[in-house]
N, C-alpha and C. Protein backbone atom coordinates (compact mmCIF):
# COMPACT_ATOMS: atom_id res chain seq x y z
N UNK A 1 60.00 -4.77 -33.92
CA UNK A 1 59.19 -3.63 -34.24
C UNK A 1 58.42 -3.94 -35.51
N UNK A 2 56.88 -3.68 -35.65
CA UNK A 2 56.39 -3.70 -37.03
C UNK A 2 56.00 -2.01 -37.04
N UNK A 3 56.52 -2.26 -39.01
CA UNK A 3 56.52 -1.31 -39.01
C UNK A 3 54.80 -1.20 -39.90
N UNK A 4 54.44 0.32 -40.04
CA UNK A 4 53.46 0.56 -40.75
C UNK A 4 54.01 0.46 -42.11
N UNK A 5 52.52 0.33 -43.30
CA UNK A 5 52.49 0.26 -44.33
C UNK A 5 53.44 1.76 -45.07
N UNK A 6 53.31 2.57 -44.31
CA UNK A 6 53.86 4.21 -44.33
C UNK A 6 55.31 4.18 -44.40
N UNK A 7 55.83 3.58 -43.23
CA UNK A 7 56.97 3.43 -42.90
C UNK A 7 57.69 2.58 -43.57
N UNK A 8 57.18 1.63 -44.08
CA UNK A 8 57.78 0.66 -44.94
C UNK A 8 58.14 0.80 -46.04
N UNK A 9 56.88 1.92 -46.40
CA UNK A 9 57.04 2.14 -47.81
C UNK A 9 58.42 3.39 -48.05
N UNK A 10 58.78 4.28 -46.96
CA UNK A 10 59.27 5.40 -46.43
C UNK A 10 60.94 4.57 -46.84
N UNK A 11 61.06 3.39 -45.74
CA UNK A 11 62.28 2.74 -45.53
C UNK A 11 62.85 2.22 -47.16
N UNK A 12 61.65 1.55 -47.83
CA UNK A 12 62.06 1.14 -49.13
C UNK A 12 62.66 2.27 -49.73
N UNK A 13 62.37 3.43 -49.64
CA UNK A 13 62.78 4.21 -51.01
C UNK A 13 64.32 5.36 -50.02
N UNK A 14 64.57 4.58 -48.88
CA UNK A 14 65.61 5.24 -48.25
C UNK A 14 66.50 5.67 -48.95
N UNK A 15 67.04 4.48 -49.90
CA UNK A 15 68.26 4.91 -50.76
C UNK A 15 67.90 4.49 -52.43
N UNK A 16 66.37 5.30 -53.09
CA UNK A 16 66.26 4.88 -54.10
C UNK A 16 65.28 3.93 -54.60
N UNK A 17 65.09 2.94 -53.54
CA UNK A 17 64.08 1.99 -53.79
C UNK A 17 65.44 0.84 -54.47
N UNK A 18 66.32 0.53 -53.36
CA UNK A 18 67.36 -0.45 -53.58
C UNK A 18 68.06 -0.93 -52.23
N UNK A 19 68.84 -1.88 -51.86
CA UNK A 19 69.07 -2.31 -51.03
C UNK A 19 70.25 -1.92 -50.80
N UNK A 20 70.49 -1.23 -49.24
CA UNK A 20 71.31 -0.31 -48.66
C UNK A 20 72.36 -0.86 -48.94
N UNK A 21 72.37 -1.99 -49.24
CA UNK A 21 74.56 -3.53 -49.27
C UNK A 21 74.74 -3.54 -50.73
N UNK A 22 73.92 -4.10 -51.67
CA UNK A 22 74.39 -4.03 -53.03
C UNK A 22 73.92 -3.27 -54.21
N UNK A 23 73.06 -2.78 -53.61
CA UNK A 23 71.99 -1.45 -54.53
C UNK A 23 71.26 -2.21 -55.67
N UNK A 24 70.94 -3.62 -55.88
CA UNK A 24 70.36 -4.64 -56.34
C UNK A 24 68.70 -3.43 -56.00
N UNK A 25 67.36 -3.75 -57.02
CA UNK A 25 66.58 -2.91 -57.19
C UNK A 25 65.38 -3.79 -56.29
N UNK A 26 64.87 -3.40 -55.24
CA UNK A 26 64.30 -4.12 -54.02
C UNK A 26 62.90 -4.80 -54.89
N UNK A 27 62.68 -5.51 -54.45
CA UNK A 27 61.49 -6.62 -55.06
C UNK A 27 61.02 -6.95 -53.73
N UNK A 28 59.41 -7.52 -54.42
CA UNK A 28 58.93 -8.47 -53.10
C UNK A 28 59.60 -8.92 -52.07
N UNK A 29 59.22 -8.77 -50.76
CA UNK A 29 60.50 -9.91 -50.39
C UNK A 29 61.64 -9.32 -49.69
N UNK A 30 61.66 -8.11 -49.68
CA UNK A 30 63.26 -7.21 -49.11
C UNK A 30 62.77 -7.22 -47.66
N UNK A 31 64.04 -7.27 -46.83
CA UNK A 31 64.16 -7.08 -45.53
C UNK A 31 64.45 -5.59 -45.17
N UNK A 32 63.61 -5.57 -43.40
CA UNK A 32 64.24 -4.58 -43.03
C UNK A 32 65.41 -4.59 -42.28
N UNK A 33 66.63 -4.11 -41.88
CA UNK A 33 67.74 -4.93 -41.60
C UNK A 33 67.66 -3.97 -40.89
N UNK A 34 68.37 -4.46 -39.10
CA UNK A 34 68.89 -3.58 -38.18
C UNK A 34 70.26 -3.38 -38.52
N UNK A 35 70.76 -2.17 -38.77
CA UNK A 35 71.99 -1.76 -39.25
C UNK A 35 73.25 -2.48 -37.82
N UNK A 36 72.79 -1.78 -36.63
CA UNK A 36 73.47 -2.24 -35.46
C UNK A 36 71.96 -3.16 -34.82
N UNK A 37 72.36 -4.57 -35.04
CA UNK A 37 71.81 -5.66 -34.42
C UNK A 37 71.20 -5.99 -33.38
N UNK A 38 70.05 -5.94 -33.51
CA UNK A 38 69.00 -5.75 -32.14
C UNK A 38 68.65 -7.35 -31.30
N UNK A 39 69.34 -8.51 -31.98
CA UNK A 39 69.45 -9.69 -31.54
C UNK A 39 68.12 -9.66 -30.77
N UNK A 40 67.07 -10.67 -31.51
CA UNK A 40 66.48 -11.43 -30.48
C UNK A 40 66.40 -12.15 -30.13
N UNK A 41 65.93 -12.36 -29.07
CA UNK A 41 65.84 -13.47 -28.25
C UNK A 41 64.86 -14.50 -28.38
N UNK A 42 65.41 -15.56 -28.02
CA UNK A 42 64.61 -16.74 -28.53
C UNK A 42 64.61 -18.22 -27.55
N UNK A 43 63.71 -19.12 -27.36
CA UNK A 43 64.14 -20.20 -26.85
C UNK A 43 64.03 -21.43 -28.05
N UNK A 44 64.09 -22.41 -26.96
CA UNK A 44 63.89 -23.89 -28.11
C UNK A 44 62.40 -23.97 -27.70
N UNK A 45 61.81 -24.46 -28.56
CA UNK A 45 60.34 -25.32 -29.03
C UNK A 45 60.13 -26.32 -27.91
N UNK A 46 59.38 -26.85 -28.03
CA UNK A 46 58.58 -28.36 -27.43
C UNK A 46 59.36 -29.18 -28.69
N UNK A 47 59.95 -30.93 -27.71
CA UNK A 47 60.92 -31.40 -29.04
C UNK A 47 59.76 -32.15 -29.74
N UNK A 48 60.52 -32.32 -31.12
CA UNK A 48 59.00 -32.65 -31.79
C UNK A 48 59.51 -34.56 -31.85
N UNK A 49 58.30 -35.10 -32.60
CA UNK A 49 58.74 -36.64 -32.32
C UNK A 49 59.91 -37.04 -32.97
N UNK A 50 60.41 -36.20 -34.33
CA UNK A 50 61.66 -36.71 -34.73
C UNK A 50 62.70 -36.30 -34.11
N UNK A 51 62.45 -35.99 -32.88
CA UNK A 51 63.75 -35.49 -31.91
C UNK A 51 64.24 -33.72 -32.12
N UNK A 52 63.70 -32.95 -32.91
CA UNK A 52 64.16 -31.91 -32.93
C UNK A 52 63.09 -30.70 -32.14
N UNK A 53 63.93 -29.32 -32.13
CA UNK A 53 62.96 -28.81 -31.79
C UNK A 53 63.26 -27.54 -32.38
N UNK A 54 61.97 -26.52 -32.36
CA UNK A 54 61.83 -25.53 -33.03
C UNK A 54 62.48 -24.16 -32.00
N UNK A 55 63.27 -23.00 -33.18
CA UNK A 55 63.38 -21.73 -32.56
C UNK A 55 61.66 -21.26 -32.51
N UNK A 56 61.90 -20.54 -30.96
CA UNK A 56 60.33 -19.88 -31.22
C UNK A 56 60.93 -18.38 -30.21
N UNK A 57 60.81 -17.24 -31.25
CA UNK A 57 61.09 -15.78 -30.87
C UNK A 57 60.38 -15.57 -30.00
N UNK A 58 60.56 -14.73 -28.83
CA UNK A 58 59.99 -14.28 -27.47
C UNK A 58 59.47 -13.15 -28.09
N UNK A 59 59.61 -12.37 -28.72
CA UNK A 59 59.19 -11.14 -29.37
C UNK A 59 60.45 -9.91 -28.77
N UNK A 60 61.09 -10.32 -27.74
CA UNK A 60 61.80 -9.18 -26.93
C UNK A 60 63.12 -9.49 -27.51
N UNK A 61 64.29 -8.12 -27.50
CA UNK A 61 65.24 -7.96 -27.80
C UNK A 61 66.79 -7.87 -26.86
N UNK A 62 67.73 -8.26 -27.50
CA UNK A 62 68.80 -8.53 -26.18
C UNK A 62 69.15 -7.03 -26.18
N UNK A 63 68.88 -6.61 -27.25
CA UNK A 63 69.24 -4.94 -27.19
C UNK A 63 68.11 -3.87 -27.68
N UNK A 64 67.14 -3.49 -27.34
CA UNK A 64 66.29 -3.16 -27.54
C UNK A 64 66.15 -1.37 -28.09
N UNK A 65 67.45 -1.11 -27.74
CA UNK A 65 67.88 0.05 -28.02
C UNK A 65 67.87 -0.06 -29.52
N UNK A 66 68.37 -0.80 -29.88
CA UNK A 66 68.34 -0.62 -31.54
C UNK A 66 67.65 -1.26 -32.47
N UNK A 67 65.80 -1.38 -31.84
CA UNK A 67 64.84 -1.86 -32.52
C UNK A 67 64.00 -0.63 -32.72
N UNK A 68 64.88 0.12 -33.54
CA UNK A 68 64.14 1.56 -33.98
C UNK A 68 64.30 1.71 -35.14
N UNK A 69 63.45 2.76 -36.27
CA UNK A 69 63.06 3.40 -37.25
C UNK A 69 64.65 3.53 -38.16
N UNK A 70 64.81 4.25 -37.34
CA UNK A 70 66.16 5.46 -37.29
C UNK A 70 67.65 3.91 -37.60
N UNK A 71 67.83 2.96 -37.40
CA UNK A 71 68.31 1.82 -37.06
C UNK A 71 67.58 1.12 -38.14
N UNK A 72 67.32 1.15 -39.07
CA UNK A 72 67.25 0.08 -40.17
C UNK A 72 67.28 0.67 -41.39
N UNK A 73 67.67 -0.17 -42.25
CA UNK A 73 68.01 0.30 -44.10
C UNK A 73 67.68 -1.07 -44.52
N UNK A 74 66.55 -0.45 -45.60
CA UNK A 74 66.22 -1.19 -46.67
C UNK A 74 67.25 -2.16 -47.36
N UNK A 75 67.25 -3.96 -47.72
CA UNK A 75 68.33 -4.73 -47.53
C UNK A 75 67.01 -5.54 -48.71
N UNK A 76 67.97 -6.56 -49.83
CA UNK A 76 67.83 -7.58 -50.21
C UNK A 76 67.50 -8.70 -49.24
N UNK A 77 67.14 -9.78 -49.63
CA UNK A 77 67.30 -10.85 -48.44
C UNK A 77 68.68 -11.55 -48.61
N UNK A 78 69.14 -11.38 -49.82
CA UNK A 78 70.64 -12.29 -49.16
C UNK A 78 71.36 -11.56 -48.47
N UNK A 79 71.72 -10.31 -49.25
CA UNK A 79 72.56 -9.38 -48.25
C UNK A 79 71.95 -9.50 -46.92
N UNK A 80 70.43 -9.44 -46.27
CA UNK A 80 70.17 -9.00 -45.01
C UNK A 80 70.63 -10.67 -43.96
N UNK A 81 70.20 -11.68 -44.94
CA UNK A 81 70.79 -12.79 -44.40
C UNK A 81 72.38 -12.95 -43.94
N UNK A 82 73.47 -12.63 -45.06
CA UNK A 82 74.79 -13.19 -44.65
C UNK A 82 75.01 -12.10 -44.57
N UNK A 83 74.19 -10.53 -43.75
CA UNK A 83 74.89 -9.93 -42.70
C UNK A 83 74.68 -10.28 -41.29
N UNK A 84 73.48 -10.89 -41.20
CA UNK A 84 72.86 -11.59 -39.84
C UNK A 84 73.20 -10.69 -38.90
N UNK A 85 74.21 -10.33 -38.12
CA UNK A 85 74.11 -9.56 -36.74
C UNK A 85 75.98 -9.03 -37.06
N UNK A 86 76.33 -9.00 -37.92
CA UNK A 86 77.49 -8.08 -38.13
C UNK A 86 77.11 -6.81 -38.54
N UNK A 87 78.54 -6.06 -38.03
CA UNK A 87 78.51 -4.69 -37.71
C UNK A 87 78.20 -4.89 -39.42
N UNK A 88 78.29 -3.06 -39.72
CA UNK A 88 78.54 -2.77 -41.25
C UNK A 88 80.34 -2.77 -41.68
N UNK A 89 81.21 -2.40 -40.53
CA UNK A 89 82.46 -2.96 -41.20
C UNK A 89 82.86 -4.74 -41.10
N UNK A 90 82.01 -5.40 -40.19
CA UNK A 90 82.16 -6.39 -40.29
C UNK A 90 82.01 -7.13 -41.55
N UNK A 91 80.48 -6.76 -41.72
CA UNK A 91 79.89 -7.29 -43.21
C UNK A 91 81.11 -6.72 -44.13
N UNK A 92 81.45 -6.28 -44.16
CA UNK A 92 82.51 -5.85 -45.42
C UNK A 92 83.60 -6.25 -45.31
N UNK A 93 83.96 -6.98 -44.16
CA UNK A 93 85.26 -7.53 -44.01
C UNK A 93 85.17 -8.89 -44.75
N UNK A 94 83.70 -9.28 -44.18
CA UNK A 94 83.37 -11.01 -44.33
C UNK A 94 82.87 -10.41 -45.78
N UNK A 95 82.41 -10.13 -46.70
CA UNK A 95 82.52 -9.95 -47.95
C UNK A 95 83.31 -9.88 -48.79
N UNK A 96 84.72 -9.29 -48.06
CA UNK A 96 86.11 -9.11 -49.17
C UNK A 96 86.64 -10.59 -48.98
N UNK A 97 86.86 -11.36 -48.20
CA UNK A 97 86.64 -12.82 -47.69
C UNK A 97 86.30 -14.05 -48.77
N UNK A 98 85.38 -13.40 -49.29
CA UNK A 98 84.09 -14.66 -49.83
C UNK A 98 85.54 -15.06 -50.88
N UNK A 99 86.28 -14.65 -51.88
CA UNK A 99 86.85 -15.06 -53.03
C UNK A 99 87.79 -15.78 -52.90
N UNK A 100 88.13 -15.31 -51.53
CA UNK A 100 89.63 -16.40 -51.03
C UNK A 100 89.31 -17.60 -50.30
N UNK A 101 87.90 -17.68 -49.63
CA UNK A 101 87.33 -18.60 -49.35
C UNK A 101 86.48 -19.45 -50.52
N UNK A 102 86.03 -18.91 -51.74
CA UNK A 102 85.64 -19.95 -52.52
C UNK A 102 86.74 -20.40 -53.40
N UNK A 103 88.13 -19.87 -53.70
CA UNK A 103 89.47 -20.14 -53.56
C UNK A 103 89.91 -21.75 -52.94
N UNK A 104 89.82 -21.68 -51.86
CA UNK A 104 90.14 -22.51 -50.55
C UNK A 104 89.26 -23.71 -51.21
N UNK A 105 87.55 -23.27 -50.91
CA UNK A 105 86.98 -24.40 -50.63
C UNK A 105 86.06 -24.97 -51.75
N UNK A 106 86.21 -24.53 -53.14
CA UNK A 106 85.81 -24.89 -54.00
C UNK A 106 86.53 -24.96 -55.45
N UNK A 107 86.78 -26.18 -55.97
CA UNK A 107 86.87 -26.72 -57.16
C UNK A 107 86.59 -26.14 -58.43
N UNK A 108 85.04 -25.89 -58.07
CA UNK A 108 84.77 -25.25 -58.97
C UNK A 108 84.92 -23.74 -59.31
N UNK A 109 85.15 -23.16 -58.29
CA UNK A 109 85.85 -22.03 -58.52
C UNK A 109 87.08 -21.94 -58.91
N UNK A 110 87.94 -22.47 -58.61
CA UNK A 110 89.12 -23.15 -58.90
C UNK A 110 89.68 -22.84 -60.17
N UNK A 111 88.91 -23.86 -61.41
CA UNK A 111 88.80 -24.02 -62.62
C UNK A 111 88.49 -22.69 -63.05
N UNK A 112 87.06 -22.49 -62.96
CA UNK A 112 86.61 -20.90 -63.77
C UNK A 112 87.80 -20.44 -63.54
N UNK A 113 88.64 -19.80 -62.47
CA UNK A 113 89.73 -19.14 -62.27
C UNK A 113 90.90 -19.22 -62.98
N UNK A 114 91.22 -20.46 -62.98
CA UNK A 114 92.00 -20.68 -64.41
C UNK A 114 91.87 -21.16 -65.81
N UNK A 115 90.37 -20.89 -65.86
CA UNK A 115 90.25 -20.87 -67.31
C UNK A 115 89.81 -19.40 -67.82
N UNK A 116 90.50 -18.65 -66.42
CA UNK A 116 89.80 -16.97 -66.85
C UNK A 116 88.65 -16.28 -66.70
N UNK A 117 87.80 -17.18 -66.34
CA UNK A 117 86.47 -16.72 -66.57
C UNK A 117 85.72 -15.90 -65.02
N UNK A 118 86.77 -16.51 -64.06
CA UNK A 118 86.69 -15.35 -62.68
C UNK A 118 87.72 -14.62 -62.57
N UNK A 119 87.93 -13.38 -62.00
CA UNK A 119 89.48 -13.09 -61.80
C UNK A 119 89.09 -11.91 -60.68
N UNK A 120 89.57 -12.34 -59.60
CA UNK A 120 89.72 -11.61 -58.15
C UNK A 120 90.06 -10.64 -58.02
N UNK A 121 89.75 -9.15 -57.54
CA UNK A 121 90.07 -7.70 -57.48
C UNK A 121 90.48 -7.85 -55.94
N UNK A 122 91.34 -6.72 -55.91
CA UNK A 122 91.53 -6.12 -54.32
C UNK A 122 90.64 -4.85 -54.30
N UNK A 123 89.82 -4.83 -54.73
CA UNK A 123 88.85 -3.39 -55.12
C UNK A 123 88.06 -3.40 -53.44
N UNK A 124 87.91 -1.87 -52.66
CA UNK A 124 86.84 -1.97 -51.93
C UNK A 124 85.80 -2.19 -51.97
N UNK A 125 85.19 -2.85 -51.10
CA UNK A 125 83.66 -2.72 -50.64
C UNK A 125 83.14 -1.78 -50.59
N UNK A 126 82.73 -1.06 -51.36
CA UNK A 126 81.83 0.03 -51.08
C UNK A 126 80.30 0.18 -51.28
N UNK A 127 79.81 -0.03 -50.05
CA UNK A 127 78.13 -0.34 -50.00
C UNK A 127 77.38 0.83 -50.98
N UNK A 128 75.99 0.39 -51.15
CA UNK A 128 75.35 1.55 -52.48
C UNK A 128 75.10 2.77 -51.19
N UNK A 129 74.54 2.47 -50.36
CA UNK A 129 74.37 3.67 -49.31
C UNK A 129 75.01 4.46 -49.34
N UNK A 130 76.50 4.23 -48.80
CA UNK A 130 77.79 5.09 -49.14
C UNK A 130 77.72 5.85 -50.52
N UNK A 131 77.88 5.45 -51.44
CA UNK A 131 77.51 5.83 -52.65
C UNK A 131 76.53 6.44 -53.26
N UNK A 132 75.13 6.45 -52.55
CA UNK A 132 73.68 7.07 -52.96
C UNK A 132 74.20 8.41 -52.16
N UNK A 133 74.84 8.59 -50.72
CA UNK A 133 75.02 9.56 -49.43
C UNK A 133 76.36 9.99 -50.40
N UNK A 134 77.12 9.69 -51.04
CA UNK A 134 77.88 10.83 -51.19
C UNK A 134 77.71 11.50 -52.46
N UNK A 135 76.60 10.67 -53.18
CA UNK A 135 76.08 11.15 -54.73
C UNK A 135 75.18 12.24 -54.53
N UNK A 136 74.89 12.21 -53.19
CA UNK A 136 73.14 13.47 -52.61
C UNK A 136 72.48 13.04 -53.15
N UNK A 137 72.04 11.99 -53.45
CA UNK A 137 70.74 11.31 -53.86
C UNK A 137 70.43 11.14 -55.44
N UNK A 138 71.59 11.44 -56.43
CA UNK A 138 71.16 12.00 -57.93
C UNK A 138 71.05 10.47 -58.56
């Protein structure tokens, strides 16, 4: 779906003029994110000579039902990226995640950790949306 200049501008200031996942203050550049994932569809490219080939979007959706207005919130691009096509409790599952996985798989987290300088909460996820919707907008 493209949206109008109207609508865009409408969606940005949904919750403030901030991004519906971390309430980070939207800049150039913000996505519109399908809340429930409208997956499109896509094939492979013509292969190119170094052997690869390109995604090229069909324009059509595997779910088309939820390529609507009503179905998207204003998103950062990282948040709208490493939510990609997870639910909204998904994204928050795979977010409480990230610390025990940079835990696991990094060194350098590692260290900061025991030299104090990170230190891991069991605190919820609680998206700014949630938070703008139960503040009434103040």
């Amino acid at each position: 779906m493209k949206l109008t200049k109207k609508q865009r501008e409408e969606l940005r200031m949904k919750f403030g003029g901030r991004c519906a996942y971390c309430g980070c203050e939207l800049q150039k550049g913000w996505h519109a994110d399908h809340v429930e994932a409208a997956l499109r569809k896509w094939n492979f490219g013509e292969r190119k000579q170094n052997g690869t080939r390109a995604i090229v979007y069909t324009g059509e959706h595997w779910k088309p039902e939820n390529d609507v207005v009503e179905n998207l919130f204003p998103a950062c691009a990282p948040c709208n990226l490493f939510k990609a096509t997870f639910s909204v409790e998904m994204f928050r599952e795979q977010i409480a995640e990230q610390a025990e996985r940079a835990r696991q798989y990094s060194v350098n987290f590692r260290t900061a950790e025991r030299f104090g300088q990170v230190q891991i909460t069991q605190s919820p996820i609680v998206f700014w949306f949630e938070k703008y919707q139960r503040e009434g907008a103040s």
